[in-house]
C-alpha atoms as a PDB file:
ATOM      1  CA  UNK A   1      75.330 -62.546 -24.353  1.00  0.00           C
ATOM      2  CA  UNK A   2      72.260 -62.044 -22.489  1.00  0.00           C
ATOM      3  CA  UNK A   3      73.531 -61.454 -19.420  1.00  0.00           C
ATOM      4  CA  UNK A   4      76.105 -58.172 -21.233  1.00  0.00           C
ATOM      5  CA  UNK A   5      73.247 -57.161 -22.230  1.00  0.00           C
ATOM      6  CA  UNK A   6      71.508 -57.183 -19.589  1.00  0.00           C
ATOM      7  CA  UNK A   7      73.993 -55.581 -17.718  1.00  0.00           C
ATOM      8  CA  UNK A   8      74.095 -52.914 -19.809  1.00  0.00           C
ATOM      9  CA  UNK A   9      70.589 -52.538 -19.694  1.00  0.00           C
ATOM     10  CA  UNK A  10      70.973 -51.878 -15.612  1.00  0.00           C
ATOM     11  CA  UNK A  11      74.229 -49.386 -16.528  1.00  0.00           C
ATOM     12  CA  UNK A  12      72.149 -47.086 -18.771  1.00  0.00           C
ATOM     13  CA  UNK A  13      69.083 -47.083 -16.383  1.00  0.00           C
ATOM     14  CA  UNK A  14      71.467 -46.059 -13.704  1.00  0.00           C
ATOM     15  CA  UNK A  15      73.081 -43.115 -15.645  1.00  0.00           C
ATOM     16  CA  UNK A  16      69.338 -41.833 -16.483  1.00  0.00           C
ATOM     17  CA  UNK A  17      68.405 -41.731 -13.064  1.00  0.00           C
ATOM     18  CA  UNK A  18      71.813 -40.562 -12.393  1.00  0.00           C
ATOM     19  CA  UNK A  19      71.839 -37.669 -14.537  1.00  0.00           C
ATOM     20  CA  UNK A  20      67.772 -36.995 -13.545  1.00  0.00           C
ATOM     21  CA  UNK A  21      68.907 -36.643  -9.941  1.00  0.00           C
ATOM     22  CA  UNK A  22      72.096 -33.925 -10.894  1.00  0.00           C
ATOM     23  CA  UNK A  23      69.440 -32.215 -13.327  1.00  0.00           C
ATOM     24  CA  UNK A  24      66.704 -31.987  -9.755  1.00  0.00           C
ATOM     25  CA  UNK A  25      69.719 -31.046  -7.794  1.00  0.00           C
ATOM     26  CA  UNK A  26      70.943 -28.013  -9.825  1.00  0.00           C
ATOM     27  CA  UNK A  27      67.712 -26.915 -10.421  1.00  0.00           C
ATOM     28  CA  UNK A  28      66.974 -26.775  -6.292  1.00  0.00           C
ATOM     29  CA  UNK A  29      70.132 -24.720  -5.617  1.00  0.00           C
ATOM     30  CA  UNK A  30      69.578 -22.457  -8.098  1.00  0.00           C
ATOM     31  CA  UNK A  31      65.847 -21.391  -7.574  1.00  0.00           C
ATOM     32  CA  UNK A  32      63.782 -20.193  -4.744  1.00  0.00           C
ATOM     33  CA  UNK A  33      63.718 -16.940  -2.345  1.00  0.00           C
ATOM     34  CA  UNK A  34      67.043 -15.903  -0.662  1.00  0.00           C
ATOM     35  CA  UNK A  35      67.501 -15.362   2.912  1.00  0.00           C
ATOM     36  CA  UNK A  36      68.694 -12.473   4.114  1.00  0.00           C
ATOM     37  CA  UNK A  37      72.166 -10.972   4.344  1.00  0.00           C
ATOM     38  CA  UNK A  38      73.824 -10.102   7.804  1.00  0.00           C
ATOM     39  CA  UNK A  39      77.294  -7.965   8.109  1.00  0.00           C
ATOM     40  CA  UNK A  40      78.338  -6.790  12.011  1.00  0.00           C
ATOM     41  CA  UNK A  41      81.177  -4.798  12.678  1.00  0.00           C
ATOM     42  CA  UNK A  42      82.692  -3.961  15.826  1.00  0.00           C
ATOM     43  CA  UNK A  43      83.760  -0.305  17.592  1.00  0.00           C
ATOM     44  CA  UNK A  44      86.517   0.420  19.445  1.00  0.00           C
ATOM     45  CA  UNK A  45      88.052   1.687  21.862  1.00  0.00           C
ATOM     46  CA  UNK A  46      85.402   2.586  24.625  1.00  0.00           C
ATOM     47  CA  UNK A  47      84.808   1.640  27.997  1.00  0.00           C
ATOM     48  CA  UNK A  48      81.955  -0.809  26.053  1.00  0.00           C
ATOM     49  CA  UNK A  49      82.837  -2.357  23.350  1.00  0.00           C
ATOM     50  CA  UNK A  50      79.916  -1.857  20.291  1.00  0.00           C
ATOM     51  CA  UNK A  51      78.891  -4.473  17.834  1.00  0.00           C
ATOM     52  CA  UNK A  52      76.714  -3.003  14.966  1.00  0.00           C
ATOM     53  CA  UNK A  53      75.285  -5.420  12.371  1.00  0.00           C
ATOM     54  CA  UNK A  54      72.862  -4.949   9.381  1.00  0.00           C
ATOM     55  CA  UNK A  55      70.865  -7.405   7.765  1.00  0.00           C
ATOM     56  CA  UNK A  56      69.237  -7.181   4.177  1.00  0.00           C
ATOM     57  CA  UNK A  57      66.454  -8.948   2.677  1.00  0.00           C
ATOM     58  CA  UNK A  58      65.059  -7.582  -0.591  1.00  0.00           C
ATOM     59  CA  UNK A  59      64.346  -4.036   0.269  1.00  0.00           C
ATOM     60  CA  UNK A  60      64.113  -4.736   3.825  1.00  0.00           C
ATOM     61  CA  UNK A  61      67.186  -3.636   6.029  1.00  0.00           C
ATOM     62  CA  UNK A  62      67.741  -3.981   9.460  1.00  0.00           C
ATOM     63  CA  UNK A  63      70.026  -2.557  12.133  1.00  0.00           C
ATOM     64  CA  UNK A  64      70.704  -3.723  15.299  1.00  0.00           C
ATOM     65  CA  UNK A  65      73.596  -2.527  18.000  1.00  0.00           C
ATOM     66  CA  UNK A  66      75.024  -4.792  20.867  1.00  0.00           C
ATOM     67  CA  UNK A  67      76.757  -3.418  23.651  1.00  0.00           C
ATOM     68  CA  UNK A  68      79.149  -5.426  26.132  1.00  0.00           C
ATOM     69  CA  UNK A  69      81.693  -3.916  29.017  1.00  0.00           C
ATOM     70  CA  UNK A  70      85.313  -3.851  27.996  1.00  0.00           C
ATOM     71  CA  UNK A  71      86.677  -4.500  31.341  1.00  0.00           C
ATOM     72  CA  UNK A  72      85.878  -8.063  33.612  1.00  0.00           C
ATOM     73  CA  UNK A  73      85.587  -5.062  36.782  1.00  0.00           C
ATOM     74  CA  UNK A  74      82.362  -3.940  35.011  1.00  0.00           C
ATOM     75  CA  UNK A  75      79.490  -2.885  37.308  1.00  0.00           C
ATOM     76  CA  UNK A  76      76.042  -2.815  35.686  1.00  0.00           C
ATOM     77  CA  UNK A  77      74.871   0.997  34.812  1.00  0.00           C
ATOM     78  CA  UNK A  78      72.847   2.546  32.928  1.00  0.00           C
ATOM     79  CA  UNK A  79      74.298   3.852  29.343  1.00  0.00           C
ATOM     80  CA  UNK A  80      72.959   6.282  26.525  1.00  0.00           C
ATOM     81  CA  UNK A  81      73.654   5.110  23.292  1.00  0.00           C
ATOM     82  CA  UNK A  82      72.641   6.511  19.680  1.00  0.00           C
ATOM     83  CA  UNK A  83      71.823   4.362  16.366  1.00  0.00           C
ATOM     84  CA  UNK A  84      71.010   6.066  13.060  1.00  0.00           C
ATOM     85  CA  UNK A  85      70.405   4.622   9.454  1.00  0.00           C
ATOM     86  CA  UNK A  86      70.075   5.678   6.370  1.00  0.00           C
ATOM     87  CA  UNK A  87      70.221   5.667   2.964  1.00  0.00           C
ATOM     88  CA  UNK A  88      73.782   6.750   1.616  1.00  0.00           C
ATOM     89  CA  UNK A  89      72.853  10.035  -0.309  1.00  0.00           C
ATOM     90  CA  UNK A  90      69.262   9.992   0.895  1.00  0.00           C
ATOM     91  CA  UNK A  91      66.909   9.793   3.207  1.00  0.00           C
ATOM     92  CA  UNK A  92      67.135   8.686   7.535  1.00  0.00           C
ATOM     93  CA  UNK A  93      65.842   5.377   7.302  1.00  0.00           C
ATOM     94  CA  UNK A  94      65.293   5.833  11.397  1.00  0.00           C
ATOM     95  CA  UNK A  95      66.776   6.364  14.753  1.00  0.00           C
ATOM     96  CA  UNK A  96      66.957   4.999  18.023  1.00  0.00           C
ATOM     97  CA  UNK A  97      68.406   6.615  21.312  1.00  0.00           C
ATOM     98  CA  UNK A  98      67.819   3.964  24.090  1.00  0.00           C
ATOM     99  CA  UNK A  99      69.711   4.359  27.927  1.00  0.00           C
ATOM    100  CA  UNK A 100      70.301   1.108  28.481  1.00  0.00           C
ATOM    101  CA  UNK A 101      71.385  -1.023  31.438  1.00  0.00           C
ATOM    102  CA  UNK A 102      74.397  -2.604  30.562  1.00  0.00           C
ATOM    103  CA  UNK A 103      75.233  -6.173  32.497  1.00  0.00           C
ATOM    104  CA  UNK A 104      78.413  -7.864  32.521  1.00  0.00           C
ATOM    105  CA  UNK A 105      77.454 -10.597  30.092  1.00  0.00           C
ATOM    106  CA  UNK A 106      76.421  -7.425  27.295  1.00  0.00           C
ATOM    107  CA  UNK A 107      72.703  -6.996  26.178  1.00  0.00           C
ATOM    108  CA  UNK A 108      71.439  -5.690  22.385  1.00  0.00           C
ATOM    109  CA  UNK A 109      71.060  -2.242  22.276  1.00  0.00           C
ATOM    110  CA  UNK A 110      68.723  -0.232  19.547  1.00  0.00           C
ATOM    111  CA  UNK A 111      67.052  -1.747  16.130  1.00  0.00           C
ATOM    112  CA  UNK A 112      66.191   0.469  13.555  1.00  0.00           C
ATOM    113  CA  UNK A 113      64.640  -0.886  10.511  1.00  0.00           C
ATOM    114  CA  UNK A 114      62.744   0.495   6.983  1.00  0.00           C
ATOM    115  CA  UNK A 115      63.468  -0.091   3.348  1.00  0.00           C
ATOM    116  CA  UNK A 116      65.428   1.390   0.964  1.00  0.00           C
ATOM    117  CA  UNK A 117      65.419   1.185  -2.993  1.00  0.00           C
ATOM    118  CA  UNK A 118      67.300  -1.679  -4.490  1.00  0.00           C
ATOM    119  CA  UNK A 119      70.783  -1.313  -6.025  1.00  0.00           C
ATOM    120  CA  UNK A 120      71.068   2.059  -3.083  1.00  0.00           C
ATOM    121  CA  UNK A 121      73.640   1.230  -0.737  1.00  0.00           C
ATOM    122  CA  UNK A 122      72.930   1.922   3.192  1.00  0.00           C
ATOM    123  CA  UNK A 123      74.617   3.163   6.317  1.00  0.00           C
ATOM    124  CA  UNK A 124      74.731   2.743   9.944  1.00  0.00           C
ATOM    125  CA  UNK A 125      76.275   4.743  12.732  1.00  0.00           C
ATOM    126  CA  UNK A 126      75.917   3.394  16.381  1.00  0.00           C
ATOM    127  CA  UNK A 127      77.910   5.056  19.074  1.00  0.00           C
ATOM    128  CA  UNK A 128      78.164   5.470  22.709  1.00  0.00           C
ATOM    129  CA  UNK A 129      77.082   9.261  23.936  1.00  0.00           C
ATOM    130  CA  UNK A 130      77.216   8.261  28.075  1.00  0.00           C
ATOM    131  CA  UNK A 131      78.645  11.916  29.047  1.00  0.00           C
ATOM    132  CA  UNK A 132      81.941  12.320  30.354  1.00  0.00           C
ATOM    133  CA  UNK A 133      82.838   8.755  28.604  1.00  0.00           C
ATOM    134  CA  UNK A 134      85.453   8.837  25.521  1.00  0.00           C
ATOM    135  CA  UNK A 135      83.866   8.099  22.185  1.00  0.00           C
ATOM    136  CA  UNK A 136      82.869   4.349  20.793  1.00  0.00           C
ATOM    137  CA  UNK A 137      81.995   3.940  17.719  1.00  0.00           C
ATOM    138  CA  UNK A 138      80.762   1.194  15.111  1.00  0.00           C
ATOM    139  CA  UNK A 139      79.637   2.081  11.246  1.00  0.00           C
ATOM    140  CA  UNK A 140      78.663  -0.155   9.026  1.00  0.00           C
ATOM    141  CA  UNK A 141      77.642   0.307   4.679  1.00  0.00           C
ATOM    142  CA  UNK A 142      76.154  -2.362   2.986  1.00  0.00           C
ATOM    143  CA  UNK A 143      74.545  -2.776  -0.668  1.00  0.00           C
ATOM    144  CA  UNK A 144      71.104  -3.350  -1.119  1.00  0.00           C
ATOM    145  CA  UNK A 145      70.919  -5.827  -3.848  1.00  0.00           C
ATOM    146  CA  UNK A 146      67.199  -6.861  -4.537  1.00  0.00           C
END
């Protein structure tokens, strides 16, 4: 009889520490800072093909544009690109019009970055204007949940 008991003993210490350890583990995943969120999207057609993505954390948005030659008979040149954010229904976040050299292996192209007021929703635009080339273009909305 001593030895049930004692088992049972062991059996409800287990399920203690048992359900102490679930009760730590929920409460980790559920609290502490998030990290931020990242969305890319790609533009076609072009004689580059454009990757634009934005990344939000709190109030704090990012955008960055990534440029790499559609064709394997790329020669590296130089290339004028645009990248614009804003606020959807508000105000230019920023701008950035680098010339670039673009490589065969692609290179990142632009940042812009600012804040914008939680629960707005923001926008960028980055596009290819090398003259004489056909348009490329990559846009990108996100929320900005805070």
């Amino acid at each position: 009889m001593k030895r049930f008991a004692a088992l049972l003993a062991t059996g409800a210490a287990l399920s203690a520490l048992a359900v102490t350890g679930a009760t730590q583990a929920s409460a980790q995943t559920t609290t502490g800072p998030t990290g931020p969120t990242k969305n890319c999207v790609d533009g076609y057609p072009g004689i580059v093909n454009l990757r634009l993505c934005a990344s939000v954390t709190g109030d704090q948005v990012v955008f960055s544009g990534y440029a790499t030659p559609a064709s394997v008979a790329w020669n590296p040149q130089k290339v004028a690109f645009n990248l614009t954010a804003g606020v959807v229904g508000g105000a230019l976040i920023g701008s950035d019009s680098p010339y670039v050299l673009i490589t065969a292996g692609g290179i990142p192209v632009g940042n812009v970055s600012g804040t914008a007021p939680c629960g707005s929703s923001v926008q960028g635009t980055f596009n290819v204007t090398q003259w004489g080339w056909p348009p490329s273009t990559a846009t990108i909305t996100v929320p900005v949940t805070c």
